[in-house]
PDB file of N, CA and C in Angstrom:
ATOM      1  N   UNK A   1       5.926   0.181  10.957  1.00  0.00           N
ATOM      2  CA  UNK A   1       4.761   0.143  10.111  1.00  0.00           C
ATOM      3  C   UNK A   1       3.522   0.487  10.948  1.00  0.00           C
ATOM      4  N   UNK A   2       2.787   1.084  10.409  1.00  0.00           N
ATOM      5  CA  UNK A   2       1.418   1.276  10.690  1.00  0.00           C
ATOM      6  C   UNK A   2       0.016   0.474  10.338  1.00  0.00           C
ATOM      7  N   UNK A   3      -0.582   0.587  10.691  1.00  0.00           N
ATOM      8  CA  UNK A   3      -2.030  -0.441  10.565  1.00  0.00           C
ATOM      9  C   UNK A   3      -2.617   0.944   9.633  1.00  0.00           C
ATOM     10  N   UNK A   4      -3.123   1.063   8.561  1.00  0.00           N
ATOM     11  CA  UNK A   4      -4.371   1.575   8.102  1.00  0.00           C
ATOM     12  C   UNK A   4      -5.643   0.938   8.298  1.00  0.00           C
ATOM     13  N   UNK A   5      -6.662   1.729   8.867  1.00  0.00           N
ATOM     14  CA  UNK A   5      -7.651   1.473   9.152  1.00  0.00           C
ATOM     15  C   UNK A   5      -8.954   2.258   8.212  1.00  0.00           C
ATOM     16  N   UNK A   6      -9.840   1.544   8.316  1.00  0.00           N
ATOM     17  CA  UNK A   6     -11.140   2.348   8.037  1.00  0.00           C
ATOM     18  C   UNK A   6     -11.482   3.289   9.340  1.00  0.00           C
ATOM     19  N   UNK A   7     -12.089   4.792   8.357  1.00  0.00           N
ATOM     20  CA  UNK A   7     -12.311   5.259   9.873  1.00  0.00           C
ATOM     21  C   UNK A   7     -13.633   4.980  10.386  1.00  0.00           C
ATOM     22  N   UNK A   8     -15.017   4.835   9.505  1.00  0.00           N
ATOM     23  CA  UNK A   8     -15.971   4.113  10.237  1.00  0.00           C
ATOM     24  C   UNK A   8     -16.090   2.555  11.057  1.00  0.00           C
ATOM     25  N   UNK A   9     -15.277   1.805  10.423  1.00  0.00           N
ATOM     26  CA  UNK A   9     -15.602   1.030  11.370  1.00  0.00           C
ATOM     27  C   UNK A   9     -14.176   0.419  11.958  1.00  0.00           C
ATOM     28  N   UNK A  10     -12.818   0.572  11.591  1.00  0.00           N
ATOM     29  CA  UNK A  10     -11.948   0.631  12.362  1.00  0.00           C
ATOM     30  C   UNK A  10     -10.988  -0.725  10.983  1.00  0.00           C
ATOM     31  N   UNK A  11     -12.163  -1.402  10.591  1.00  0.00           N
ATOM     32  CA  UNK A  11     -11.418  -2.673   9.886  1.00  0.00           C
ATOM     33  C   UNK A  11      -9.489  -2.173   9.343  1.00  0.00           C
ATOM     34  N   UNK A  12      -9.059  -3.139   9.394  1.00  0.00           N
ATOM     35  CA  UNK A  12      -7.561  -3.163   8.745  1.00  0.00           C
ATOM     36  C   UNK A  12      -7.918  -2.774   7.265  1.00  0.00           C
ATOM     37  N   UNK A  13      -7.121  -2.241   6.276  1.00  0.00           N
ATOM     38  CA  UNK A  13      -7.467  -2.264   5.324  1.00  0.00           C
ATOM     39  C   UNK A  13      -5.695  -2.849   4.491  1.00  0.00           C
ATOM     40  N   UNK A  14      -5.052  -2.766   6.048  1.00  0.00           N
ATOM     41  CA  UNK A  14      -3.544  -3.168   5.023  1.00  0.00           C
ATOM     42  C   UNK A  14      -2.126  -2.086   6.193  1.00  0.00           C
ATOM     43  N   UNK A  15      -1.246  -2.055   5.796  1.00  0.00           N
ATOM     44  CA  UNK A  15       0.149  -1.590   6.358  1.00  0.00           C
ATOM     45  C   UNK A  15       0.681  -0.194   6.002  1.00  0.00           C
ATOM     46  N   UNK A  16       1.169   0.443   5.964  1.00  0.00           N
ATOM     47  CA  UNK A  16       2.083   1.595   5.255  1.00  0.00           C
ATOM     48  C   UNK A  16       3.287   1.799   6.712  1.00  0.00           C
ATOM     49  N   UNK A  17       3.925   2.443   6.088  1.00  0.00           N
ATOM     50  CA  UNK A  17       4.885   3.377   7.133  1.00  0.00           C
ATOM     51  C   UNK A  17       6.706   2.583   6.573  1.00  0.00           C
ATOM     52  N   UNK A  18       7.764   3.076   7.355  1.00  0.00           N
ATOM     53  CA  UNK A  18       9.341   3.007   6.398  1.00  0.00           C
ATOM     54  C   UNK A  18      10.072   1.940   7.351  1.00  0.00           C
ATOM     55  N   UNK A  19      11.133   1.851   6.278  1.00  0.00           N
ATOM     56  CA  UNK A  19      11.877   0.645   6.730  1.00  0.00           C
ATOM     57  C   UNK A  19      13.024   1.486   6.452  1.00  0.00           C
ATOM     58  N   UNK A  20      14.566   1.183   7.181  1.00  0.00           N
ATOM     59  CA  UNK A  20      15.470   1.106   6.464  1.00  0.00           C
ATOM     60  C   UNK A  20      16.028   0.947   5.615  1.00  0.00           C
ATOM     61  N   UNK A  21      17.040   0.649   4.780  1.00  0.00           N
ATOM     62  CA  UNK A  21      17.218  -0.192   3.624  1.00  0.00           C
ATOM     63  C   UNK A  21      18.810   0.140   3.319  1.00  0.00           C
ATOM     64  N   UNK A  22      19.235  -0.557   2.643  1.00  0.00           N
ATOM     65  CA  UNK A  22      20.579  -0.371   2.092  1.00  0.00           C
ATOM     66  C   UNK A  22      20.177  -0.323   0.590  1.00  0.00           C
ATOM     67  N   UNK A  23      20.550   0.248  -0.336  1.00  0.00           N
ATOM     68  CA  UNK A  23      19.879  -0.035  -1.849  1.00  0.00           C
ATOM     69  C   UNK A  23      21.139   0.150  -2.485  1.00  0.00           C
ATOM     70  N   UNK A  24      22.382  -0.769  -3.514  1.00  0.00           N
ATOM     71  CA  UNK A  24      23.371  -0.460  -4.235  1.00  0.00           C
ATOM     72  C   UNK A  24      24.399   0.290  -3.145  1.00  0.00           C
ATOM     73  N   UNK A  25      24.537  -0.157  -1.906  1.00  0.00           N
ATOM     74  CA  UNK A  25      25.425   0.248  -0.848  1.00  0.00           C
ATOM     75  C   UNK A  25      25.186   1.527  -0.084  1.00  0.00           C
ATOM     76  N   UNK A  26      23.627   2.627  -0.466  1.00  0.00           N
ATOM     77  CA  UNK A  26      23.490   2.965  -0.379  1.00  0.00           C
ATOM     78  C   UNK A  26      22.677   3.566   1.326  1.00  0.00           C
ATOM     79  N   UNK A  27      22.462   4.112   1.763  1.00  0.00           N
ATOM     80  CA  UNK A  27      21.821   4.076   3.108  1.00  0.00           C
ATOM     81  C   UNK A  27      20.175   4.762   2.850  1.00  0.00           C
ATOM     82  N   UNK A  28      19.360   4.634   2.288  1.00  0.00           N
ATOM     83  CA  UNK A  28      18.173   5.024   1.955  1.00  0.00           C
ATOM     84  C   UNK A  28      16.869   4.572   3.421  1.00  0.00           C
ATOM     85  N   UNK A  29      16.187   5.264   3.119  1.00  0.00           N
ATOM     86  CA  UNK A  29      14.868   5.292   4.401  1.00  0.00           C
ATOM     87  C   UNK A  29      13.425   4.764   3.126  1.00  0.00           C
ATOM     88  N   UNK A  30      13.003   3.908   3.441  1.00  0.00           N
ATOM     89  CA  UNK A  30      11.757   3.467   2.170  1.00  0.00           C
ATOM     90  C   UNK A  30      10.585   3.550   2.731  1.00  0.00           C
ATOM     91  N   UNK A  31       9.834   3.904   2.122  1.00  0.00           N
ATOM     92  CA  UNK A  31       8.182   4.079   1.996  1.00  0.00           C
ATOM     93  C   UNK A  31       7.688   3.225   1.612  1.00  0.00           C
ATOM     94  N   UNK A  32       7.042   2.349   2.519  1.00  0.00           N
ATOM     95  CA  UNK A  32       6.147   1.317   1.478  1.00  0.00           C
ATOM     96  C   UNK A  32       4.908   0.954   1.781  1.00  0.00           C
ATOM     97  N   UNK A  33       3.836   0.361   1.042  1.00  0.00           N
ATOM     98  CA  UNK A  33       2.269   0.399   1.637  1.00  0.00           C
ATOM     99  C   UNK A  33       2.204  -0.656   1.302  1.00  0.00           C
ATOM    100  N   UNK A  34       1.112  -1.431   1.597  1.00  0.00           N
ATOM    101  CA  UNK A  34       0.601  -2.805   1.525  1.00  0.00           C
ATOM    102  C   UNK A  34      -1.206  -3.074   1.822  1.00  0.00           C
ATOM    103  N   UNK A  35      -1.805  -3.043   1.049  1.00  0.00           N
ATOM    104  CA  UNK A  35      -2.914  -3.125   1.435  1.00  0.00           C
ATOM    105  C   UNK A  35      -3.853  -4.473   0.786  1.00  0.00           C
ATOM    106  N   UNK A  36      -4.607  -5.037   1.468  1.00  0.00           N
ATOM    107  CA  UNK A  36      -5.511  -6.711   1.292  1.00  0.00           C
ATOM    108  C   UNK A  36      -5.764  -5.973   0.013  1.00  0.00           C
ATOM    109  N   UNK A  37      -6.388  -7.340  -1.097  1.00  0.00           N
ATOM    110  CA  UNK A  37      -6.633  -6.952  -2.174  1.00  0.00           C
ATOM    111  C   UNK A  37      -8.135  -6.600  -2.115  1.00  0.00           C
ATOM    112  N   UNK A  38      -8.942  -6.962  -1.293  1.00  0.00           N
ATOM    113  CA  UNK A  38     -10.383  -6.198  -1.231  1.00  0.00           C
ATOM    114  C   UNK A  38     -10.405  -4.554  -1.750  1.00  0.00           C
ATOM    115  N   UNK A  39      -9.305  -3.914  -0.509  1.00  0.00           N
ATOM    116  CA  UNK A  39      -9.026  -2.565  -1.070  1.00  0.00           C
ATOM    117  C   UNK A  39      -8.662  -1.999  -1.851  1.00  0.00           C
ATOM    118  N   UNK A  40      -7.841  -2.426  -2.275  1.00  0.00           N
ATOM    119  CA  UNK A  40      -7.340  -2.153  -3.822  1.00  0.00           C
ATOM    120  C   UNK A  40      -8.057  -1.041  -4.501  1.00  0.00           C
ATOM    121  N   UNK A  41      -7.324  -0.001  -5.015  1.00  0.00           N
ATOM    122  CA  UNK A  41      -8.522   1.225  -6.109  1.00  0.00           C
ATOM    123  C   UNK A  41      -9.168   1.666  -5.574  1.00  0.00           C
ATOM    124  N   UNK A  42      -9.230   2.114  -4.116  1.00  0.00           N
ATOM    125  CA  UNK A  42     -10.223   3.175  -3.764  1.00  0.00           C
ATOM    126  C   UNK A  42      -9.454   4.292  -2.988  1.00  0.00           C
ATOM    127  N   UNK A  43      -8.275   4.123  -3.026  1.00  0.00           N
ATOM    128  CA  UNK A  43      -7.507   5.330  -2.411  1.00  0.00           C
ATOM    129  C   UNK A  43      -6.523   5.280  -1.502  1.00  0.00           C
ATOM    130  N   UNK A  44      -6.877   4.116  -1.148  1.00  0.00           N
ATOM    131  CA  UNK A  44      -6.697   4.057   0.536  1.00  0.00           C
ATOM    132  C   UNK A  44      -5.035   4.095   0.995  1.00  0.00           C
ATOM    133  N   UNK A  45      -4.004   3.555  -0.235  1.00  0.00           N
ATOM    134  CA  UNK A  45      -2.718   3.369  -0.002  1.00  0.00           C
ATOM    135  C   UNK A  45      -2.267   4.779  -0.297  1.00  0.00           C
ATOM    136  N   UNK A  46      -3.111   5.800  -0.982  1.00  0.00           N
ATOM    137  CA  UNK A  46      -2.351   6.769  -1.344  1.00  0.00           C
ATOM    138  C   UNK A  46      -2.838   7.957  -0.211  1.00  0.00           C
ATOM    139  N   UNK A  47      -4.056   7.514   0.624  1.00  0.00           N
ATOM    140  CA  UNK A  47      -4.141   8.708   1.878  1.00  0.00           C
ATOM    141  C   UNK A  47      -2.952   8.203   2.577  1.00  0.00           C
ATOM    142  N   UNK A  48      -3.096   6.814   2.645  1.00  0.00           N
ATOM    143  CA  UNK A  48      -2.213   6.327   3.922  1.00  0.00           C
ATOM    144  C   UNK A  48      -0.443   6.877   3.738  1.00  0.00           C
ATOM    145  N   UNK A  49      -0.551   6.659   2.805  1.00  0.00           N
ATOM    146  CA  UNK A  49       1.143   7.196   2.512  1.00  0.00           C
ATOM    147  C   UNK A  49       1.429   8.787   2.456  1.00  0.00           C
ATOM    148  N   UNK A  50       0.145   9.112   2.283  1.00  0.00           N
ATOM    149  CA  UNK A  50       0.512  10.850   2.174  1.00  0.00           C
ATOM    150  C   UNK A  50       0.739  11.372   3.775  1.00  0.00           C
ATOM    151  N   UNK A  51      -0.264  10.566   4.665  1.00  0.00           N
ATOM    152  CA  UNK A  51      -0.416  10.762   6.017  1.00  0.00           C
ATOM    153  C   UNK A  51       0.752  10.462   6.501  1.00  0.00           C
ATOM    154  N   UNK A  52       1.727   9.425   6.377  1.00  0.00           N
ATOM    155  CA  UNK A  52       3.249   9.064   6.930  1.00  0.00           C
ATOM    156  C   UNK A  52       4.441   9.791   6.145  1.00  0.00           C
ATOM    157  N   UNK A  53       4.016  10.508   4.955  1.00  0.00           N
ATOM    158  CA  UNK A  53       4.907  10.980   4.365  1.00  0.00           C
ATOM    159  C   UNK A  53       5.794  11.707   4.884  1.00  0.00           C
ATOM    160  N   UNK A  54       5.149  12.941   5.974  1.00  0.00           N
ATOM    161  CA  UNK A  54       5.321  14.226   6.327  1.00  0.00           C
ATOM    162  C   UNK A  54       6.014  14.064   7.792  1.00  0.00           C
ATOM    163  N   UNK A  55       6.719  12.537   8.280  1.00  0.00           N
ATOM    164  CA  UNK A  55       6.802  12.035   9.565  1.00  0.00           C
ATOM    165  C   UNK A  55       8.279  12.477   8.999  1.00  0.00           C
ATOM    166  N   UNK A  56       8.970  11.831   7.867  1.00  0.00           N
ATOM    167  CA  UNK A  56       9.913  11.979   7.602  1.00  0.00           C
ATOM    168  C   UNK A  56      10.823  12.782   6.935  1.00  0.00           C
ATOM    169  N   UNK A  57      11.818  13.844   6.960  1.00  0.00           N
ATOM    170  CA  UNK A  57      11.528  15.183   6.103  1.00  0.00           C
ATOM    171  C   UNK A  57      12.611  14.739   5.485  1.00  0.00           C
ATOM    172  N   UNK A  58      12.723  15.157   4.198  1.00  0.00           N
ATOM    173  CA  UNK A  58      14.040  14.994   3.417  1.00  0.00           C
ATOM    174  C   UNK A  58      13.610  13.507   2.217  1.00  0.00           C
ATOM    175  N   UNK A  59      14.586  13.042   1.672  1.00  0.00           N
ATOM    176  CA  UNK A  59      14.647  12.074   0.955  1.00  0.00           C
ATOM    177  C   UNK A  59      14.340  10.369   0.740  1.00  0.00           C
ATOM    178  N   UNK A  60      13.187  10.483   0.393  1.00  0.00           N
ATOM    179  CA  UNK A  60      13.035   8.629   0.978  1.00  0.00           C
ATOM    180  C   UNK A  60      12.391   8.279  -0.402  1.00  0.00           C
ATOM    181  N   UNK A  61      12.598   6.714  -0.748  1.00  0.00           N
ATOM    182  CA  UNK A  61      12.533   5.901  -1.718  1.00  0.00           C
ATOM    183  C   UNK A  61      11.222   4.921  -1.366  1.00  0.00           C
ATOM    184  N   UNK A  62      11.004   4.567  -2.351  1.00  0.00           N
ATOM    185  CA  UNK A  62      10.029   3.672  -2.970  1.00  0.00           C
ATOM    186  C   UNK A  62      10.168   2.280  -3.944  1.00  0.00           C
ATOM    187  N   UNK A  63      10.064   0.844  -3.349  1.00  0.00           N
ATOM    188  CA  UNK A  63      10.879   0.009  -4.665  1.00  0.00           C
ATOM    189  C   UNK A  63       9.264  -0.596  -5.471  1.00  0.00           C
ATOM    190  N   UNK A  64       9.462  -0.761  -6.467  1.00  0.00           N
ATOM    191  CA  UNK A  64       8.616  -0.854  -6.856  1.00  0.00           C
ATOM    192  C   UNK A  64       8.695  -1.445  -8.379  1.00  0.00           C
ATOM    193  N   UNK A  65       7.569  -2.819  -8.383  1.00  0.00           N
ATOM    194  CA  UNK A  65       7.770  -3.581  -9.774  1.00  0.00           C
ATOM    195  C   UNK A  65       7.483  -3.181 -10.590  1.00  0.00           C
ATOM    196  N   UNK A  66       8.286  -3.186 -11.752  1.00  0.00           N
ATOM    197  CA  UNK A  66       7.788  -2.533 -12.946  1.00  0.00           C
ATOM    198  C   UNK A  66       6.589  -2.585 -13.370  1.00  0.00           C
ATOM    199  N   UNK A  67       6.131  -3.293 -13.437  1.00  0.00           N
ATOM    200  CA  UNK A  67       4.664  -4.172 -13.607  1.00  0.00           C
ATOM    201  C   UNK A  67       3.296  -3.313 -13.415  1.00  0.00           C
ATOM    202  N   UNK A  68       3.732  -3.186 -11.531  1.00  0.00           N
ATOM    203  CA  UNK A  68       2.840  -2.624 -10.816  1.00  0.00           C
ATOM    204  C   UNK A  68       2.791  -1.051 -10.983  1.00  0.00           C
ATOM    205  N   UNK A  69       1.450  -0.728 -11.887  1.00  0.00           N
ATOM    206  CA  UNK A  69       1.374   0.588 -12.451  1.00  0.00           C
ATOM    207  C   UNK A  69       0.796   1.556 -10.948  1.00  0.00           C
ATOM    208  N   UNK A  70      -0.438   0.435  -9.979  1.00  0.00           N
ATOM    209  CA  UNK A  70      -1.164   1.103  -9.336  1.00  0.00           C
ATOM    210  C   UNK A  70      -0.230   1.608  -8.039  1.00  0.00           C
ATOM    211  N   UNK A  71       1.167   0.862  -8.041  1.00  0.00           N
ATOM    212  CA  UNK A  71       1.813   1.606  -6.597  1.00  0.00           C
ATOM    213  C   UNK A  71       2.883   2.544  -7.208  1.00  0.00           C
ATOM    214  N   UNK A  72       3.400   2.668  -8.572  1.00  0.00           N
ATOM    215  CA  UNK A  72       3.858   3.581  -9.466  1.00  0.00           C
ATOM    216  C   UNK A  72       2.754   5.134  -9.050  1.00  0.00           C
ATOM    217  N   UNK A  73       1.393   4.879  -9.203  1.00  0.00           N
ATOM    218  CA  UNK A  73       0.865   5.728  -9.039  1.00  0.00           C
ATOM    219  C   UNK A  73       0.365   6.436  -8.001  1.00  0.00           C
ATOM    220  N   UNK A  74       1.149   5.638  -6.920  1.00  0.00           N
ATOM    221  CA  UNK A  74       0.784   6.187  -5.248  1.00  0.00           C
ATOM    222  C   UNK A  74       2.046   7.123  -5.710  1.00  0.00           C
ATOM    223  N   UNK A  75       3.007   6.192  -5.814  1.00  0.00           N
ATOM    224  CA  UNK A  75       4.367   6.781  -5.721  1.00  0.00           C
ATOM    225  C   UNK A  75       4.234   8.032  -6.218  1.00  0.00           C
ATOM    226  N   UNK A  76       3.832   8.691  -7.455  1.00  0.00           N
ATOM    227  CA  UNK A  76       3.632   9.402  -7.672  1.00  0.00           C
ATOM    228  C   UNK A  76       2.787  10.391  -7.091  1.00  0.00           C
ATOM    229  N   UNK A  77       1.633  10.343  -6.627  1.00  0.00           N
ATOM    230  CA  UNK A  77       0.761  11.255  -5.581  1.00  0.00           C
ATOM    231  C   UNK A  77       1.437  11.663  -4.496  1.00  0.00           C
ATOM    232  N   UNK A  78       2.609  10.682  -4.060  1.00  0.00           N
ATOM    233  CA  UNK A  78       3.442  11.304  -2.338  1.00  0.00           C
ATOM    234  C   UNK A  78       3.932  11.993  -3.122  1.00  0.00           C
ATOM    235  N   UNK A  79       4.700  12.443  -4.351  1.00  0.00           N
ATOM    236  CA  UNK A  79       5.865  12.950  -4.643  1.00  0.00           C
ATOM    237  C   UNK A  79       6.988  12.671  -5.040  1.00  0.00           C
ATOM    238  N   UNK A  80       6.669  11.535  -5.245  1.00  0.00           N
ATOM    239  CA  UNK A  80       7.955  10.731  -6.157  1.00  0.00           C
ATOM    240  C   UNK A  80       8.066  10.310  -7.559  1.00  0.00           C
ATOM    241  N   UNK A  81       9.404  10.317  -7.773  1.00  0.00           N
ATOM    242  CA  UNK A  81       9.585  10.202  -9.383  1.00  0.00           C
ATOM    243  C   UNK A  81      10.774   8.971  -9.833  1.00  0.00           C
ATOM    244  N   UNK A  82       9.977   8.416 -10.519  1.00  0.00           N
ATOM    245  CA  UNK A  82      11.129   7.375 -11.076  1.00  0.00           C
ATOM    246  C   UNK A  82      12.522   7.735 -10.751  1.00  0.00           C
ATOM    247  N   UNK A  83      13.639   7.217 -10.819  1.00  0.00           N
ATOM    248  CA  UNK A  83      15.299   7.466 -10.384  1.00  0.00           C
ATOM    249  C   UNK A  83      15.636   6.480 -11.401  1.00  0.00           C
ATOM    250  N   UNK A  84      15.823   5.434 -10.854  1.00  0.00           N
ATOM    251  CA  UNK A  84      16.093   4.286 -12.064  1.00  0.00           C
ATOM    252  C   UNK A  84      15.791   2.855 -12.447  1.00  0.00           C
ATOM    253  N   UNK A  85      15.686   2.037 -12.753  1.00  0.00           N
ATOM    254  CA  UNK A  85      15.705   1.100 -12.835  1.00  0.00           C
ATOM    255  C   UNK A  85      16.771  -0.089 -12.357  1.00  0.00           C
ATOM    256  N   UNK A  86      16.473  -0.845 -11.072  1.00  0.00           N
ATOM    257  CA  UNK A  86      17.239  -1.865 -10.532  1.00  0.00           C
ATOM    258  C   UNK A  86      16.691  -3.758 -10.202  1.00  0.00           C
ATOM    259  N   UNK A  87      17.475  -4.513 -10.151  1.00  0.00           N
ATOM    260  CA  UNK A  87      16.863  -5.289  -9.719  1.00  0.00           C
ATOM    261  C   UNK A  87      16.754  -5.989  -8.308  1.00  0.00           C
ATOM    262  N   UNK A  88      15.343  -6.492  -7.824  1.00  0.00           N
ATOM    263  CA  UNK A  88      15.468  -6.673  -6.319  1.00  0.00           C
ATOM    264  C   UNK A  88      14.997  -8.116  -6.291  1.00  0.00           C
ATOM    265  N   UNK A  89      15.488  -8.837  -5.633  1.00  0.00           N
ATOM    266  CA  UNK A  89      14.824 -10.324  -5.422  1.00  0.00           C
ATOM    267  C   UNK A  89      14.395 -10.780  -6.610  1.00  0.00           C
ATOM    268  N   UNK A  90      15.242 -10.789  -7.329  1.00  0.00           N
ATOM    269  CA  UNK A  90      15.110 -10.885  -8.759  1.00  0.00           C
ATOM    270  C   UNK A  90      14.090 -10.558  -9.667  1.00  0.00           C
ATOM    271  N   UNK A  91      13.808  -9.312  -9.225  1.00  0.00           N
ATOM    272  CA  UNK A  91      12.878  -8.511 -10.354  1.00  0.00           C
ATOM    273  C   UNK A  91      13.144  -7.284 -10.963  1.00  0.00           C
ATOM    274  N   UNK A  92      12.760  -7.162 -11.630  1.00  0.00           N
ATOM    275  CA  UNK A  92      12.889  -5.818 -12.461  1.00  0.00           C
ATOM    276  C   UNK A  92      12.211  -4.674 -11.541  1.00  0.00           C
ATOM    277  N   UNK A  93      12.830  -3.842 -11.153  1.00  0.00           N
ATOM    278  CA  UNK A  93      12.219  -3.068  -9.878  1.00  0.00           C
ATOM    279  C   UNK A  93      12.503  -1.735 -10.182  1.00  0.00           C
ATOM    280  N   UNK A  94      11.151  -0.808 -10.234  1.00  0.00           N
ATOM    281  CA  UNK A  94      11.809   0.928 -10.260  1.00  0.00           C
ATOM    282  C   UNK A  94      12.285   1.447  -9.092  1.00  0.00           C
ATOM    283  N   UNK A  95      13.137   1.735  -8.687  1.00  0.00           N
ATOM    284  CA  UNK A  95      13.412   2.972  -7.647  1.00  0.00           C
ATOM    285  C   UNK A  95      13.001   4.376  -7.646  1.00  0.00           C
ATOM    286  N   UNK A  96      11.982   4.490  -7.042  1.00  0.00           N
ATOM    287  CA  UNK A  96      10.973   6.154  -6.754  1.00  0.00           C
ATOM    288  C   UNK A  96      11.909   6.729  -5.729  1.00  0.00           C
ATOM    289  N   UNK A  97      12.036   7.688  -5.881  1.00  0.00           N
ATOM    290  CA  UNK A  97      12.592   9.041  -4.637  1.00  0.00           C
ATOM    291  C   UNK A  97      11.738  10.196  -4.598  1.00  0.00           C
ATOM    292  N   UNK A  98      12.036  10.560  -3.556  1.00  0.00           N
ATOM    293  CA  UNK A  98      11.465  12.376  -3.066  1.00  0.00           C
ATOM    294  C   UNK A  98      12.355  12.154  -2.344  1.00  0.00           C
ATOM    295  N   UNK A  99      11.688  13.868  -2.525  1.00  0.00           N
ATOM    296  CA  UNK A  99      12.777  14.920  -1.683  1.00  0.00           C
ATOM    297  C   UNK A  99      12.081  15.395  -0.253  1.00  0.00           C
ATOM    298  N   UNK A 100      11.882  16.237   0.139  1.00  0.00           N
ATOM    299  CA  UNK A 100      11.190  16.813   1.513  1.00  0.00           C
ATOM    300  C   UNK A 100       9.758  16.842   1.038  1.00  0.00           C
ATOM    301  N   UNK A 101       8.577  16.596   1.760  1.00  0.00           N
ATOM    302  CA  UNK A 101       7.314  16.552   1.213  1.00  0.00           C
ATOM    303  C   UNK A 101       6.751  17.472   0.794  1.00  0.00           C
TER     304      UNK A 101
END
């Protein structure tokens, strides 16, 4: 994982960068961002993820609560598209994929 930062003054604004994962026995590479709720809605998870996107070439996933429309909509800006619907830690969870960036 990575630190996202502000670039004027350096502050944290939150995490991005991939994890491993096994998903349905599967061997998948995941994308995921995390940012304090101060930030929230100004962009910042979807530069940050576009910026780590391009580290990894080929196919990587995204889990993501149904719920949560605003990381649905990062997901979507890297390049990803719904796959299916699963559940994770007992939630109702979409699975996002792409392909090469």
């Amino acid at each position: 994982m990575y630190a996202a930062r502000l670039r004027d003054d350096g502050a944290t604004v939150g995490f991005v960068g991939y994890s491993p994962r096994v998903v349905e026995a599967s061997a998948e590479i995941e994308l995921g961002w995390l940012l304090l709720p101060q930030f929230h809605r100004r962009g910042y998870a979807t530069e940050a993820a576009l910026a780590v996107r391009r580290l990894v070439p080929g196919r990587v996933i995204a889990r993501i609560r149904v719920e949560n429309d605003a990381s649905k909509n990062v997901a979507r800006k890297v390049g990803m598209t719904p796959e299916r619907e699963i559940e994770f830690a007992g939630f109702r969870t979409d699975l996002c994929a792409s392909a090469s960036p």
